[in-house]
C-alpha atoms as a PDB file:
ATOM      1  CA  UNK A   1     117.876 145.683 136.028  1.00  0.00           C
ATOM      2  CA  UNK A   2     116.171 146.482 132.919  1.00  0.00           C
ATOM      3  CA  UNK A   3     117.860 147.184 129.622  1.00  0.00           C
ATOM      4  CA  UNK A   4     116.975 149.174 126.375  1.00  0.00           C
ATOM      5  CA  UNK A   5     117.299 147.161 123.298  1.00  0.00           C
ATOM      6  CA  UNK A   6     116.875 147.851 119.992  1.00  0.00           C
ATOM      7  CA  UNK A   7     116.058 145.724 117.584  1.00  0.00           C
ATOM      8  CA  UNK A   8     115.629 145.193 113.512  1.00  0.00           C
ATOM      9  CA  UNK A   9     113.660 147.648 112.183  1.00  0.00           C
ATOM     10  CA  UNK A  10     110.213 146.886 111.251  1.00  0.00           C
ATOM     11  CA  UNK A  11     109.114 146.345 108.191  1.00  0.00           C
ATOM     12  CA  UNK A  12     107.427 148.869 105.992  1.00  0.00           C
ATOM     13  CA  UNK A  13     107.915 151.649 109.202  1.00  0.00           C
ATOM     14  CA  UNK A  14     110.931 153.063 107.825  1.00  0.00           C
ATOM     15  CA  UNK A  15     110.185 155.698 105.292  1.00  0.00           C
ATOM     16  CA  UNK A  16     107.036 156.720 107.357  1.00  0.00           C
ATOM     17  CA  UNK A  17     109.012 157.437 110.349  1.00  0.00           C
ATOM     18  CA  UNK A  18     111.821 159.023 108.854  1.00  0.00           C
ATOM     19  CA  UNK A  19     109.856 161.432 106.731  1.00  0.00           C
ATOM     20  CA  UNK A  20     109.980 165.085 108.778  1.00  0.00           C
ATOM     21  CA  UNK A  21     106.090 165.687 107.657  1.00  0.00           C
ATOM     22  CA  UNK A  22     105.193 162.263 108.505  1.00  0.00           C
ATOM     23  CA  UNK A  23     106.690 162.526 112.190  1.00  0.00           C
ATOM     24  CA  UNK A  24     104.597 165.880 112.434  1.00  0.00           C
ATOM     25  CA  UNK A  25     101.907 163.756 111.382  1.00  0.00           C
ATOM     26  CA  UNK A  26     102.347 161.358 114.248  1.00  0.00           C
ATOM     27  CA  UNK A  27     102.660 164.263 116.436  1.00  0.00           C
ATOM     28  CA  UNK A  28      99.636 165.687 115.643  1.00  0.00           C
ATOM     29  CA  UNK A  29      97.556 162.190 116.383  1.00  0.00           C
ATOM     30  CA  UNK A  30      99.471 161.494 119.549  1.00  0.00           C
ATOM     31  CA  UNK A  31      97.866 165.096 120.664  1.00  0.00           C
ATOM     32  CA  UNK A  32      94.729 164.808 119.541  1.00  0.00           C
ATOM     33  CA  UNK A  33      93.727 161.001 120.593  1.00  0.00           C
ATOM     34  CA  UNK A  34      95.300 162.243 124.153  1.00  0.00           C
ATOM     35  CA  UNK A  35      92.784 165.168 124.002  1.00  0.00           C
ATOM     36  CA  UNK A  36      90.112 162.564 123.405  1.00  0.00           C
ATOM     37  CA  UNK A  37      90.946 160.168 126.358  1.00  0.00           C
ATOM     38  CA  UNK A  38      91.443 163.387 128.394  1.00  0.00           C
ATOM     39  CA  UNK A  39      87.697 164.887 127.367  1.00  0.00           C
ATOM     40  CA  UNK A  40      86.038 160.791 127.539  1.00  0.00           C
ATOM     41  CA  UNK A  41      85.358 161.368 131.649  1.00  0.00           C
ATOM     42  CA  UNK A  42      84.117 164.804 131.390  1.00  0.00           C
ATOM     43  CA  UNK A  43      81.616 163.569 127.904  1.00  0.00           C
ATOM     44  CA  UNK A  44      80.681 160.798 130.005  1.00  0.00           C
ATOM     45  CA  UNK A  45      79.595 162.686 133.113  1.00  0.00           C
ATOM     46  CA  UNK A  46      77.528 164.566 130.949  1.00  0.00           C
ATOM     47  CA  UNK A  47      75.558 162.443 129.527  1.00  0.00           C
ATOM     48  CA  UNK A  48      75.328 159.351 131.427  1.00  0.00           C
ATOM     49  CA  UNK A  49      73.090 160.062 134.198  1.00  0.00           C
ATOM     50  CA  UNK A  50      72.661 156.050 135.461  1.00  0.00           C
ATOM     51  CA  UNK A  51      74.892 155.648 138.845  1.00  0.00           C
ATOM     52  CA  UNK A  52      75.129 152.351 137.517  1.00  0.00           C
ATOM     53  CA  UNK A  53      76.712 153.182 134.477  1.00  0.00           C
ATOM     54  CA  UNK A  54      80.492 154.026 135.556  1.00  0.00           C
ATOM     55  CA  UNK A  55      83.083 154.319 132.947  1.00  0.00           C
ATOM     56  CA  UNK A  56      86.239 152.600 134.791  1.00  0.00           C
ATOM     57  CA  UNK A  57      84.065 149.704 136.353  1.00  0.00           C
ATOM     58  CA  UNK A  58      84.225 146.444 136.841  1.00  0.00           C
ATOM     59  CA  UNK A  59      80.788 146.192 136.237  1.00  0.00           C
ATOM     60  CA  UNK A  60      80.749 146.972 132.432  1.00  0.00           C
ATOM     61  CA  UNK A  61      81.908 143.219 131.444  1.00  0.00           C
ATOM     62  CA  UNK A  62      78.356 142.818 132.386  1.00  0.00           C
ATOM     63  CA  UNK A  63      77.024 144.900 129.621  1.00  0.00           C
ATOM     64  CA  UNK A  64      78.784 142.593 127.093  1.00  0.00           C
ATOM     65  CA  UNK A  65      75.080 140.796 126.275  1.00  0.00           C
ATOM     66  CA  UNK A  66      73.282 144.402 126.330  1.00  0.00           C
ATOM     67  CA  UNK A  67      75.804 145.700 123.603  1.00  0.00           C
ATOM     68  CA  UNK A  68      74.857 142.426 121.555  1.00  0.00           C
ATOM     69  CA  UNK A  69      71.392 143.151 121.732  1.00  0.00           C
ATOM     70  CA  UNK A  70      72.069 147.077 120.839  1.00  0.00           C
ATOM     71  CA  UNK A  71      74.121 146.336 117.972  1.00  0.00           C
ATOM     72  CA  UNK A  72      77.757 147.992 119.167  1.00  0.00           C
ATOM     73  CA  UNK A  73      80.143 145.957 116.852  1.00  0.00           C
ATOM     74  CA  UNK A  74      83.432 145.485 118.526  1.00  0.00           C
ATOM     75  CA  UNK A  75      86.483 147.428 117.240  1.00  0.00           C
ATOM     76  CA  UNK A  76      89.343 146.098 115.210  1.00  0.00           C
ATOM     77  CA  UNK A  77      92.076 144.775 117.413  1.00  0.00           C
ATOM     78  CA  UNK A  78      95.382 147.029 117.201  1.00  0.00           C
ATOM     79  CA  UNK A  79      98.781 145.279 117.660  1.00  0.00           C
ATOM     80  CA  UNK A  80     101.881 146.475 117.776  1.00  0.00           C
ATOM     81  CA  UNK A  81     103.322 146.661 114.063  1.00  0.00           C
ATOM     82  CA  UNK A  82     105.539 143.563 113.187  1.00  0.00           C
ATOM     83  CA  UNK A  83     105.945 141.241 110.158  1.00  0.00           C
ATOM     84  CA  UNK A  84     102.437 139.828 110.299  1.00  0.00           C
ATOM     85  CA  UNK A  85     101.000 143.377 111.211  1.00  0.00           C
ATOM     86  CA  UNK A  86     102.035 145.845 108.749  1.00  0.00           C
ATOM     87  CA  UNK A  87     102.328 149.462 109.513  1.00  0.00           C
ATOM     88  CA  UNK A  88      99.163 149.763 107.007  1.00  0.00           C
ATOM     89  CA  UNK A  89      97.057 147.393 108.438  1.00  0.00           C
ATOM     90  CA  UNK A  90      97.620 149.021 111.608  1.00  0.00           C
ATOM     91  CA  UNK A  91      97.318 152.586 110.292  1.00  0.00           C
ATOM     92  CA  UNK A  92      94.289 151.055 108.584  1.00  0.00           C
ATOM     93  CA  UNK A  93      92.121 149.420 111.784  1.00  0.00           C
ATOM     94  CA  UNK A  94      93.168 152.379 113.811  1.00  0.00           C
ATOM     95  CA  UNK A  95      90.931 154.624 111.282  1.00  0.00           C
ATOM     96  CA  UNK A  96      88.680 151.827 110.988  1.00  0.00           C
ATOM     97  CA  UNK A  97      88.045 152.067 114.948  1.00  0.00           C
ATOM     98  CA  UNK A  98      87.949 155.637 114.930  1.00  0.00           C
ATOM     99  CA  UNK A  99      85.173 155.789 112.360  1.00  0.00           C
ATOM    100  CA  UNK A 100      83.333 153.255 114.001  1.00  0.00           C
ATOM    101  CA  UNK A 101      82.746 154.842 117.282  1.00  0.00           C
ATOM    102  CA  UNK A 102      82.386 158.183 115.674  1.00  0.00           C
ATOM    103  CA  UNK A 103      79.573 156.509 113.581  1.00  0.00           C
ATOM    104  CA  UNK A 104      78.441 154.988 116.712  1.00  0.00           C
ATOM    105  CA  UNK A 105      78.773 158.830 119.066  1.00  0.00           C
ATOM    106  CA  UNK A 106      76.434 159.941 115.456  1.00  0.00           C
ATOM    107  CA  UNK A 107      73.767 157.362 116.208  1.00  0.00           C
ATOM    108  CA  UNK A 108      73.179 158.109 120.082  1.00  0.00           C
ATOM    109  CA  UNK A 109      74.145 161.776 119.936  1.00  0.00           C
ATOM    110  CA  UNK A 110      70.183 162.902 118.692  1.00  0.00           C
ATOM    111  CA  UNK A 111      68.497 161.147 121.661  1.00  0.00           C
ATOM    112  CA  UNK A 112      70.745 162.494 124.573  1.00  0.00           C
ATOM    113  CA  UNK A 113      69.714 165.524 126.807  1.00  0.00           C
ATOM    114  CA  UNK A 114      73.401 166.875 126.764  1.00  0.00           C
ATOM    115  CA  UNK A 115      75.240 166.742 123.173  1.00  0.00           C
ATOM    116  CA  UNK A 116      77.886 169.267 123.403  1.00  0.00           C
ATOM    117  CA  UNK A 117      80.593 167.180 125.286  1.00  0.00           C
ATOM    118  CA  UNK A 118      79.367 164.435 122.795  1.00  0.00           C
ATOM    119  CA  UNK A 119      79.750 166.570 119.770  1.00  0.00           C
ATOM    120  CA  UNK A 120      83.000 167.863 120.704  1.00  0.00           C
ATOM    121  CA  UNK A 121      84.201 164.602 121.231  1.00  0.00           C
ATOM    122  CA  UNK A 122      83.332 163.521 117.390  1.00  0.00           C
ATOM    123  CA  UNK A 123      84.403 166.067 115.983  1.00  0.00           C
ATOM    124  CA  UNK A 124      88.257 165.773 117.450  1.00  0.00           C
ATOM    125  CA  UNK A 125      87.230 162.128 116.089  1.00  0.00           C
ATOM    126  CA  UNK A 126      87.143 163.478 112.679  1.00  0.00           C
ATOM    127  CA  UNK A 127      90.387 165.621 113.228  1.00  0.00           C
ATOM    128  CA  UNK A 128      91.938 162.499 113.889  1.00  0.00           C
ATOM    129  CA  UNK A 129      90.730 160.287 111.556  1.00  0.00           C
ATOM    130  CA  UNK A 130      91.792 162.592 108.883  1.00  0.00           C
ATOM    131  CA  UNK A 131      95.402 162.747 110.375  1.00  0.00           C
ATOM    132  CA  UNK A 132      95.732 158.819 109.857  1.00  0.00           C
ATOM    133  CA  UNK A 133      94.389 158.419 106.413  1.00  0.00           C
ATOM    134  CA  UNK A 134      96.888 161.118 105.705  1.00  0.00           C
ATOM    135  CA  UNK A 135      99.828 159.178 107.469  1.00  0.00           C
ATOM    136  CA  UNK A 136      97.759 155.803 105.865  1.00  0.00           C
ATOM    137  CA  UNK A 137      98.075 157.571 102.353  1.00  0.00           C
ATOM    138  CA  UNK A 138     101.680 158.390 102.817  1.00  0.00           C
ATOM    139  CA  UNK A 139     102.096 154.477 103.429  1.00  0.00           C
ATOM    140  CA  UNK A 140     100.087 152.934 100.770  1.00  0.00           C
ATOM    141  CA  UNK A 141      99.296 155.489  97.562  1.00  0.00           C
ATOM    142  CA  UNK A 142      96.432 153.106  97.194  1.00  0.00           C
ATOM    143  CA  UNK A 143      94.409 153.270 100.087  1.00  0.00           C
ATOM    144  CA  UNK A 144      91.049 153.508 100.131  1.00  0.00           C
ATOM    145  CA  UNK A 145      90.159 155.588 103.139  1.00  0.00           C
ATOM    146  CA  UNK A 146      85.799 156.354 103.860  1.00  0.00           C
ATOM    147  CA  UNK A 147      85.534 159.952 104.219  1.00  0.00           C
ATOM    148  CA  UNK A 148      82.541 159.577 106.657  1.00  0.00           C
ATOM    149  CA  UNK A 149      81.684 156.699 109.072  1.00  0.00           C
ATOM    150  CA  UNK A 150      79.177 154.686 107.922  1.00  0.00           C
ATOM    151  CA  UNK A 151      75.866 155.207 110.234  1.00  0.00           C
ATOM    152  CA  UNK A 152      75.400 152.478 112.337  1.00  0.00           C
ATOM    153  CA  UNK A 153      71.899 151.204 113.161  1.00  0.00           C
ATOM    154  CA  UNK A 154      71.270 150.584 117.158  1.00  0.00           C
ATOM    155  CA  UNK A 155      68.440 149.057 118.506  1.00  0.00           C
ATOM    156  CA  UNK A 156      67.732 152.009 121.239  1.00  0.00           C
ATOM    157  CA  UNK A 157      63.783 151.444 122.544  1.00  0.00           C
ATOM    158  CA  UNK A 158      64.478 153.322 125.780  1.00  0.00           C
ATOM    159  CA  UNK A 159      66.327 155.868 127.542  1.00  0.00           C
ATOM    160  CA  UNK A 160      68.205 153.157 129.914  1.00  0.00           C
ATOM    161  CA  UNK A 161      69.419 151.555 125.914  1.00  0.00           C
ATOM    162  CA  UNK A 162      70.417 154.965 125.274  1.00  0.00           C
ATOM    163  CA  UNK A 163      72.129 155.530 128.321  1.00  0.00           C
ATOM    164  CA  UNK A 164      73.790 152.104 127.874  1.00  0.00           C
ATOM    165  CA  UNK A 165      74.794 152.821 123.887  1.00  0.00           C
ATOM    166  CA  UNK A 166      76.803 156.065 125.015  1.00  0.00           C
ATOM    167  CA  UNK A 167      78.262 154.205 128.311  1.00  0.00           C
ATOM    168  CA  UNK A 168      79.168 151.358 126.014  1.00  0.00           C
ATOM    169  CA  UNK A 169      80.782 153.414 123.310  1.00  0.00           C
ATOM    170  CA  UNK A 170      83.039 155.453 125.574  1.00  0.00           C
ATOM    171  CA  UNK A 171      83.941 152.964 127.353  1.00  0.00           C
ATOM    172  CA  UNK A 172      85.002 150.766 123.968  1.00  0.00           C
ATOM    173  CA  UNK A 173      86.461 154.400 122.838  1.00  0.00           C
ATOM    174  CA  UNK A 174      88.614 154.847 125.895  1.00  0.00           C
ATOM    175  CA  UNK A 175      90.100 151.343 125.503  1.00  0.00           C
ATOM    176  CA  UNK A 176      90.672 151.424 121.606  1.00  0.00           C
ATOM    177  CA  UNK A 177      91.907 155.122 122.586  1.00  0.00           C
ATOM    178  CA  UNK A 178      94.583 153.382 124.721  1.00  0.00           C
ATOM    179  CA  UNK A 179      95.659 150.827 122.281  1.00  0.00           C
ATOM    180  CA  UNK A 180      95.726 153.899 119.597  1.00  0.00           C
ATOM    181  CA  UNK A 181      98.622 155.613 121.931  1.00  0.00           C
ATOM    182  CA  UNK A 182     100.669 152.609 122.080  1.00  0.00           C
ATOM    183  CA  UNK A 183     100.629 152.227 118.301  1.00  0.00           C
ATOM    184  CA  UNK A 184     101.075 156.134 117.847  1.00  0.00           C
ATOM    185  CA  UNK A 185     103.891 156.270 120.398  1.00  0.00           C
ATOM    186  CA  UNK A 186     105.598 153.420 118.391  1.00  0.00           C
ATOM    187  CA  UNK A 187     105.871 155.736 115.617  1.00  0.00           C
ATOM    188  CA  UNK A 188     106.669 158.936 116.981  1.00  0.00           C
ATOM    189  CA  UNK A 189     110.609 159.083 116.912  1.00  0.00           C
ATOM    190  CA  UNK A 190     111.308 161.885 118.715  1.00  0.00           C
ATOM    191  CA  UNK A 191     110.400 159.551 121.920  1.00  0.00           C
ATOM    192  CA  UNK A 192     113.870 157.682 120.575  1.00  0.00           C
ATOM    193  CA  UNK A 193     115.109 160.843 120.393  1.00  0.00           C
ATOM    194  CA  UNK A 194     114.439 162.193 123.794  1.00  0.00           C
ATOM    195  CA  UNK A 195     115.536 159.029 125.462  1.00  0.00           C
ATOM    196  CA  UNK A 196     118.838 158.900 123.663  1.00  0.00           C
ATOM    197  CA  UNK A 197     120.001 162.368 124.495  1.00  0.00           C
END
């Protein structure tokens, strides 16, 4: 039988998740990054027209060497926020990742038949992004947070590289997406809340 424990609490979370605005916040992100995973199937169906190219396949491990060759960086790694992982760093990557496949939705977006899914998509990006550099802000007075993602440069000679850029990038979205809930839903106390009650 499984238990709920609670431990020490983590370091550098406290005033951010007891703060009534902050919690709103983390509200706020939870919503929209679920909006974003909910609306990645739907983009992807309309712009990916490659049977081939399948968003929750096995198959895309494949692609590993064609994203090399394209130029999709990898996304920062998001952990859970502990005493080597500070709730900054982690607010930090998160916007880091954001940005990145924003920048990389900005570079593919021109040479796709169907951009409105695609344009959508970035622009609840942007909603979101803005949400964490407010919650980073609150955390660290200091931080330096890019107002823009910084354009990425693909290597996209064809319409199959094309195809594979925006199947590649959702894909890497959807997982960092997933990883961005975890870390959201760590912060969001009226989940402690709920269960207590």
């Amino acid at each position: 039988m499984a238990t709920l424990g609670r431990g020490a609490p983590l370091p550098g979370r406290g005033a951010l998740v007891e703060d009534p605005q902050s919690q709103e916040m983390v509200k706020m992100s939870r919503d929209l990054i679920e909006k974003i995973l909910q609306a990645i199937p739907d983009t992807h169906a309309s712009c990916i027209h490659s049977q081939a190219l399948q968003l929750n396949s096995t198959e895309n491990e494949r692609l590993a060497m064609i994203a090399k060759t394209i130029g999709i960086p990898s996304a920062p790694v998001l952990k859970a926020v502990s005493e080597n992982y500070t709730l900054e760093t982690c607010l930090r990557h998160m916007s880091e990742g954001l940005q990145l496949h924003r920048a990389l939705l900005s570079s593919v977006t021109p040479r796709l038949e169907n951009k409105d899914k695609v344009i959508s998509l970035q622009a609840d990006i942007r909603d979101l992004v803005i949400q964490v550099n407010k919650l980073l802000k609150k955390v660290h007075a200091e931080a330096v947070v890019q107002p823009s993602p910084t354009p990425v440069a693909l290597t996209l000679p064809g319409d199959y590289e094309i195809q594979v850029a925006a199947h590649l990038t959702l894909v890497q979205l959807q997982a960092f997406g997933q990883d961005v809930v975890r870390c959201l839903r760590s912060l969001d106390r009226s989940n402690e809340e709920e269960t207590e009650s």
